[in-house]
Protein backbone atom coordinates (compact mmCIF):
# COMPACT_ATOMS: atom_id res chain seq x y z
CA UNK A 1 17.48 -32.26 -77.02
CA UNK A 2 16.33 -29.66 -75.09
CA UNK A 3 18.04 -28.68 -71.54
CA UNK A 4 15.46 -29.50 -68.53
CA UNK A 5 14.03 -26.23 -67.03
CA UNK A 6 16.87 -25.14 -64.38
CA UNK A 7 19.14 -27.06 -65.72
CA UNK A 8 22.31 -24.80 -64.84
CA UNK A 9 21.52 -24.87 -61.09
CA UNK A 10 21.90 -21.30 -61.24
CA UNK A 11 23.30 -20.73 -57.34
CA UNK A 12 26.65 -18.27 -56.78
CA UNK A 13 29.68 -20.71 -56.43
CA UNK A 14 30.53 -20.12 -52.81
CA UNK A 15 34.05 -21.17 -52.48
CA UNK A 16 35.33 -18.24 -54.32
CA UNK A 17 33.52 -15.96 -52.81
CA UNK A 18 34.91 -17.79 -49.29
CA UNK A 19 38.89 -17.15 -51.03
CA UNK A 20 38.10 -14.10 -51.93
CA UNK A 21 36.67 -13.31 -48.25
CA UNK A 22 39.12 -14.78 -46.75
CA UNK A 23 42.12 -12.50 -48.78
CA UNK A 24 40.07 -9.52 -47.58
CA UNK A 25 39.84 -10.67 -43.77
CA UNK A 26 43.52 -11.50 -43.85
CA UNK A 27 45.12 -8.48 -45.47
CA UNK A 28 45.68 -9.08 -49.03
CA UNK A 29 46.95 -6.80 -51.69
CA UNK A 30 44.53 -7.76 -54.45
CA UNK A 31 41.44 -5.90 -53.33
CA UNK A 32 40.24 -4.58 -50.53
CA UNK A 33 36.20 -6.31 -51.07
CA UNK A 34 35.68 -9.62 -52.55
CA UNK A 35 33.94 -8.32 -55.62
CA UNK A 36 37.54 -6.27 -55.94
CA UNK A 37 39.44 -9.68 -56.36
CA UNK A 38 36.82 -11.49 -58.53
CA UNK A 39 37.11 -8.59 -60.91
CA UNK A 40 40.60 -8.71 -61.06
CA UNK A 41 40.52 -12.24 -61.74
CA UNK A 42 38.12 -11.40 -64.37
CA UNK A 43 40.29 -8.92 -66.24
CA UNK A 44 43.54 -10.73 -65.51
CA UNK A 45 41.82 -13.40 -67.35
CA UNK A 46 40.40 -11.28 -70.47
CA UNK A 47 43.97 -10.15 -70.42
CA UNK A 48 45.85 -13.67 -70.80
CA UNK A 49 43.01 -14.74 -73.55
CA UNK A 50 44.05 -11.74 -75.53
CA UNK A 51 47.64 -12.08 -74.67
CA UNK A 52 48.93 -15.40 -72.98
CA UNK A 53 52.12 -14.97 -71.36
CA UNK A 54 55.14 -16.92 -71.81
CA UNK A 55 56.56 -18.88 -69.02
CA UNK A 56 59.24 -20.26 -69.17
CA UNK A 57 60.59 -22.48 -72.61
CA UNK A 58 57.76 -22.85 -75.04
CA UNK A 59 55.09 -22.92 -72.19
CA UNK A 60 52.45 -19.92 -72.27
CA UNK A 61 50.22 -19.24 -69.53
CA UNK A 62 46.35 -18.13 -70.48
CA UNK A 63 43.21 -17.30 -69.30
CA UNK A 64 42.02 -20.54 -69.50
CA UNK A 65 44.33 -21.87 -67.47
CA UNK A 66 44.31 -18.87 -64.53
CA UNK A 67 40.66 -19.94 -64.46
CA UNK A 68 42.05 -23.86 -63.77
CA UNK A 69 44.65 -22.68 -61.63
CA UNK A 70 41.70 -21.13 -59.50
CA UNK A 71 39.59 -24.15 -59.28
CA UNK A 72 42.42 -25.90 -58.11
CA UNK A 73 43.34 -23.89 -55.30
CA UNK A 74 39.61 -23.95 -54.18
CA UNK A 75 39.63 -27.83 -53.92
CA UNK A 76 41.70 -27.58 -50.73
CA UNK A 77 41.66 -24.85 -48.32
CA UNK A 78 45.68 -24.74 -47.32
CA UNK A 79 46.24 -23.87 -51.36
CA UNK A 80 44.23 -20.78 -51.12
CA UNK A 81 47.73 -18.93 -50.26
CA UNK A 82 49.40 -20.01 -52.82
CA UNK A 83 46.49 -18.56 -55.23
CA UNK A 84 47.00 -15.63 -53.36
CA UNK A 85 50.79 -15.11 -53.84
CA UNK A 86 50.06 -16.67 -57.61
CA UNK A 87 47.43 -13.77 -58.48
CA UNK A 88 50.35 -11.14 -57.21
CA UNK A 89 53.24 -12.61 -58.55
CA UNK A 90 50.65 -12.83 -62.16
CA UNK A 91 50.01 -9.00 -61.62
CA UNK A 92 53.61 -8.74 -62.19
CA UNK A 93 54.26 -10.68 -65.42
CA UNK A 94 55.30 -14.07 -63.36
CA UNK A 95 52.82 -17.10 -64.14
CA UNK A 96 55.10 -20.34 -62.68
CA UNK A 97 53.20 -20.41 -59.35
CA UNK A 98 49.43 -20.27 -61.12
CA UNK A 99 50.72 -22.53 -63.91
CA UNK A 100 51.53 -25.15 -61.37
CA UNK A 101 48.39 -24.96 -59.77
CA UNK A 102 47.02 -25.25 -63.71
CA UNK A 103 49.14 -28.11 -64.16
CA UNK A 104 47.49 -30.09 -61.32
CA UNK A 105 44.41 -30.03 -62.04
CA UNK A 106 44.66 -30.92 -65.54
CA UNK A 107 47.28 -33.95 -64.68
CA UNK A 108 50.27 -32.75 -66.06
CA UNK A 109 53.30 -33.55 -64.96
CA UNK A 110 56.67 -33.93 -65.12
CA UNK A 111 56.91 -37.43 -67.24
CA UNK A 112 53.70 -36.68 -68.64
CA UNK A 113 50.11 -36.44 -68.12
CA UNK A 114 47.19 -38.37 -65.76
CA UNK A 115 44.41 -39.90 -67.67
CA UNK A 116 42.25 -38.80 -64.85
CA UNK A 117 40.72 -36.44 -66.64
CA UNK A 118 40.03 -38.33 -69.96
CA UNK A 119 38.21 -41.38 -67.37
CA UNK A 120 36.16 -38.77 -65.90
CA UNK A 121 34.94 -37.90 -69.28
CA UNK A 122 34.48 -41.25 -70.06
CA UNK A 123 32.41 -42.13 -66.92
CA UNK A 124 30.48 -39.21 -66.78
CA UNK A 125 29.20 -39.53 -70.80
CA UNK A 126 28.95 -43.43 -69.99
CA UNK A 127 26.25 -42.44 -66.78
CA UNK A 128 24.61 -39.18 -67.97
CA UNK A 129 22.27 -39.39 -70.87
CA UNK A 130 21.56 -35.87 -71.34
CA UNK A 131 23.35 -34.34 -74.88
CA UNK A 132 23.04 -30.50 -75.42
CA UNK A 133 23.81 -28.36 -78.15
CA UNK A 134 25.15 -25.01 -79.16
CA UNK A 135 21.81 -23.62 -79.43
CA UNK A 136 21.06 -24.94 -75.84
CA UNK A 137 24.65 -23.01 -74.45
CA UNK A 138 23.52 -20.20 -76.00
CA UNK A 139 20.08 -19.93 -74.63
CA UNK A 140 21.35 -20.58 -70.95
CA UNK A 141 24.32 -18.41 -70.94
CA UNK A 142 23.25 -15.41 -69.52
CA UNK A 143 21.78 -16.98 -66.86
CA UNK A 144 25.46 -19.35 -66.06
CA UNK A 145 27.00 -15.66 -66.35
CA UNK A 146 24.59 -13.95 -63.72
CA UNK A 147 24.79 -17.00 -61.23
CA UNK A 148 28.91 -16.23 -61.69
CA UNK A 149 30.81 -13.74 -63.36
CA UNK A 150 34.00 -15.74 -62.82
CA UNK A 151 32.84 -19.57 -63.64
CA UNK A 152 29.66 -18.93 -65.50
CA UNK A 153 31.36 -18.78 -69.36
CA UNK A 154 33.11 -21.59 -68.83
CA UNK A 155 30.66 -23.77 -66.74
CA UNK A 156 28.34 -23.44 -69.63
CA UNK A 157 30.30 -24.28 -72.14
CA UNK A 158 31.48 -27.39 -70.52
CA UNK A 159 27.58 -28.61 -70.82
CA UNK A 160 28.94 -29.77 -74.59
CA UNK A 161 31.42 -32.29 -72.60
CA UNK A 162 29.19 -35.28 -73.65
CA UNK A 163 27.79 -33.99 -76.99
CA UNK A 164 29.51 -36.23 -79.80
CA UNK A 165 30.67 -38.72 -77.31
CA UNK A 166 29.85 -42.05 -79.46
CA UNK A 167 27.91 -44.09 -76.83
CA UNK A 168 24.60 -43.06 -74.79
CA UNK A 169 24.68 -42.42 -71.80
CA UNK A 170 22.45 -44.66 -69.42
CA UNK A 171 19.90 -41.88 -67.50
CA UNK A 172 19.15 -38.12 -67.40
CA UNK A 173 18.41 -38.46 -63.59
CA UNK A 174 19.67 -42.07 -62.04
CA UNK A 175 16.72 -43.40 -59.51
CA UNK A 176 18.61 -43.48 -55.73
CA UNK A 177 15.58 -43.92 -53.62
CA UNK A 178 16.15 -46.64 -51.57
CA UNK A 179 12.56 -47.43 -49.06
CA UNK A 180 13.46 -49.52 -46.36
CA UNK A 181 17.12 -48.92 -46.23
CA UNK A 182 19.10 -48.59 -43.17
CA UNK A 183 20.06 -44.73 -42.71
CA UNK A 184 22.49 -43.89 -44.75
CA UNK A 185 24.69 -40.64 -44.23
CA UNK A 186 25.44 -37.92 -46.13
CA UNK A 187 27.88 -35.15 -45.32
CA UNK A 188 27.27 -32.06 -46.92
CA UNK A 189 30.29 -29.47 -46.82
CA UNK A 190 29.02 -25.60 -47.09
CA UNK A 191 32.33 -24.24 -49.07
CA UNK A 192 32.99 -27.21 -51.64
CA UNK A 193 33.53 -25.90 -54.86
CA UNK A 194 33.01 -29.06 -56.96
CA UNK A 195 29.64 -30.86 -54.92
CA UNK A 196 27.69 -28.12 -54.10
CA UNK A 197 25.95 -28.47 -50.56
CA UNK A 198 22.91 -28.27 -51.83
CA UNK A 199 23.08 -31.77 -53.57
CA UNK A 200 23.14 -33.46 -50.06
CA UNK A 201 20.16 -32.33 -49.07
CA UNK A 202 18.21 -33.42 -52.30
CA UNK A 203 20.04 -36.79 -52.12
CA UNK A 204 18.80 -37.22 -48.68
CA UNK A 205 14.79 -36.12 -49.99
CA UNK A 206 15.39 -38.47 -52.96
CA UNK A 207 16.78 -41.57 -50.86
CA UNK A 208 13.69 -41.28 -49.45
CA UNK A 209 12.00 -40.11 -45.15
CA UNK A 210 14.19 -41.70 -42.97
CA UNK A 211 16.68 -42.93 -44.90
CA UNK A 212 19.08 -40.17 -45.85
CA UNK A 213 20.49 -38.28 -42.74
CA UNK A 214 22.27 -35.37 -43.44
CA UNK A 215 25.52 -33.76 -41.52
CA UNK A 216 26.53 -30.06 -42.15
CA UNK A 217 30.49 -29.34 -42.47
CA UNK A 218 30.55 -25.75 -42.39
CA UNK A 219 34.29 -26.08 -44.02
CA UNK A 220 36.60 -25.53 -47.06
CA UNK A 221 37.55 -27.59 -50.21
CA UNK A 222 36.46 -30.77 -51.79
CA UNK A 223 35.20 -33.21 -49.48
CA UNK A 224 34.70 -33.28 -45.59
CA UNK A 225 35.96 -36.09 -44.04
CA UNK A 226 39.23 -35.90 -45.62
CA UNK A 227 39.91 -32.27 -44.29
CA UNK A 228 40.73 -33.63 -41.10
CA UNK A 229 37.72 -32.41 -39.02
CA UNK A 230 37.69 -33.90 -35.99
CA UNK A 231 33.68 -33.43 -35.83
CA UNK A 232 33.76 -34.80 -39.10
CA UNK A 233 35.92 -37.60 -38.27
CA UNK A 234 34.46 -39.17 -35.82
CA UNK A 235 30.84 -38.68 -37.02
CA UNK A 236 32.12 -40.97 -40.05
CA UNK A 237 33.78 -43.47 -38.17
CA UNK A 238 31.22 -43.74 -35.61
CA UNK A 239 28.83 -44.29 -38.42
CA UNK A 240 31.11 -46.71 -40.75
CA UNK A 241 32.63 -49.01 -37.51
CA UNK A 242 29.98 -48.79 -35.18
CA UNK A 243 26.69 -47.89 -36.76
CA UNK A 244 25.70 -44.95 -35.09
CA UNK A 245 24.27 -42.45 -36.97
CA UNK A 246 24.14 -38.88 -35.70
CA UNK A 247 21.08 -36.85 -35.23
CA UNK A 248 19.80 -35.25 -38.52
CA UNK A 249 20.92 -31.43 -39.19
CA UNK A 250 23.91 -32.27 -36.92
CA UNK A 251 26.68 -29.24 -37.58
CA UNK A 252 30.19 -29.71 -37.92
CA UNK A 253 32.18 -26.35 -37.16
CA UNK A 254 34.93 -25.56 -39.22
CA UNK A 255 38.61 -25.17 -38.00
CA UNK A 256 40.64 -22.32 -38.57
CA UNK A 257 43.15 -22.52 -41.49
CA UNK A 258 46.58 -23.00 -40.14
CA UNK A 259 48.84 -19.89 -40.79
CA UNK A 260 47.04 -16.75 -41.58
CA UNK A 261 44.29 -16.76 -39.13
């Protein structure tokens, strides 16, 4: 199968450039520009896939798992210190902090691990229908790599999630238009690292004119409403309890990070 033209999106992830901004803006000792701390991300990582370190009992720490330990951080806004103090503490030979982070997105714990992860794969192979190959990777890497240095290898490479998965998956592109619906809403949050903001605005053109009204969360992490926005907030809840839907290209300000600003 062959990957549909654009298929890799192909937009710079924004929420690590936002960290790395906001490390800059605040002081930090791992660069003193934002490119500065993606590179040394970058090599930090090149170093741990040529020579994980060991922390702790049998436990290593690798460049794999600095690049989870990243995402995880991004997903909520008050973690980005704790990446912060992780990437220093890794510059000096200590990987608990990072390997935490690591640990939580992948679901492991303590008495075990979260099959989160393996239902995600499940679900997504179950709804997606689109199966891509080595070749395929291959072809599009460059341009995964260009988009971003830091994500781009390994964003790509996850396109073979789905590959030998045993069942099909039900559609390529799943039909959401919806003529004649009653508005529905659709909050779109500028820094998320996992829905890109962009996708709420073609959801809204795909639901169809008039039907998809889109809000703006110029904001951190995964998600909007759960950041505790009060613009946010009650935008939602006026919408869910009471109906009211706010004007389209309405603008939710973001709050300032508790702590270091």
């Amino acid at each position: 199968m062959r990957p549909p033209e654009g298929w890799c999106g192909c937009r710079r992830p924004a929420a690590s450039d936002h960290f790395a901004q906001w490390c800059v803006d605040t002081g930090c000792a791992l660069g003193e520009t934002p490119e500065e701390i993606t590179r040394l991300v970058m090599e930090l990582a090149e170093t741990l896939d040529d020579a994980p370190l060991s922390v702790g009992g049998e436990r290593v720490f690798t460049g794999s798992q600095l690049m989870d330990a990243v995402v995880q951080a991004l997903y909520l806004e008050t973690a980005w210190p704790a990446l912060e103090v992780g990437l220093q503490l890794l510059a000096a030979d200590e990987g608990e902090t990072l390997l935490g982070l690591a640990d939580a997105l992948s679901g492991r714990h303590a008495g075990g691990w979260s099959d989160q992860q393996d239902a995600r794969t499940a679900i997504t192979c179950a709804d997606r229908s689109d199966r891509y190959t080595v070749e395929d990777v291959l072809e599009q890497a460059a341009a995964f790599e260009e988009a971003s240095p830091l994500f781009g290898d390994t964003m790509v490479w996850g396109a073979l999630e789905s590959t030998d998965w045993p069942v099909r998956g039900k559609a390529a592109h799943p039909d959401v238009s919806a003529p004649g619906a009653p508005p529905i809403l659709l909050v779109g949050n500028t820094g998320d690292p996992a829905t890109p903001y962009e996708g709420a605005a073609r959801m809204a053109e795909r639901l169809g004119k008039g039907v998809g009204v889109e809000l703006t969360y110029e904001g951190e992490g995964h998600g909007a409403y759960d950041s505790g926005n009060t613009c946010v907030r009650k935008a939602v809840n006026a919408y869910l309890l009471d109906g009211t839907v706010p004007a389209a290209g309405t603008v939710c300000e973001r709050e300032p990070l508790q702590g270091k600003e």
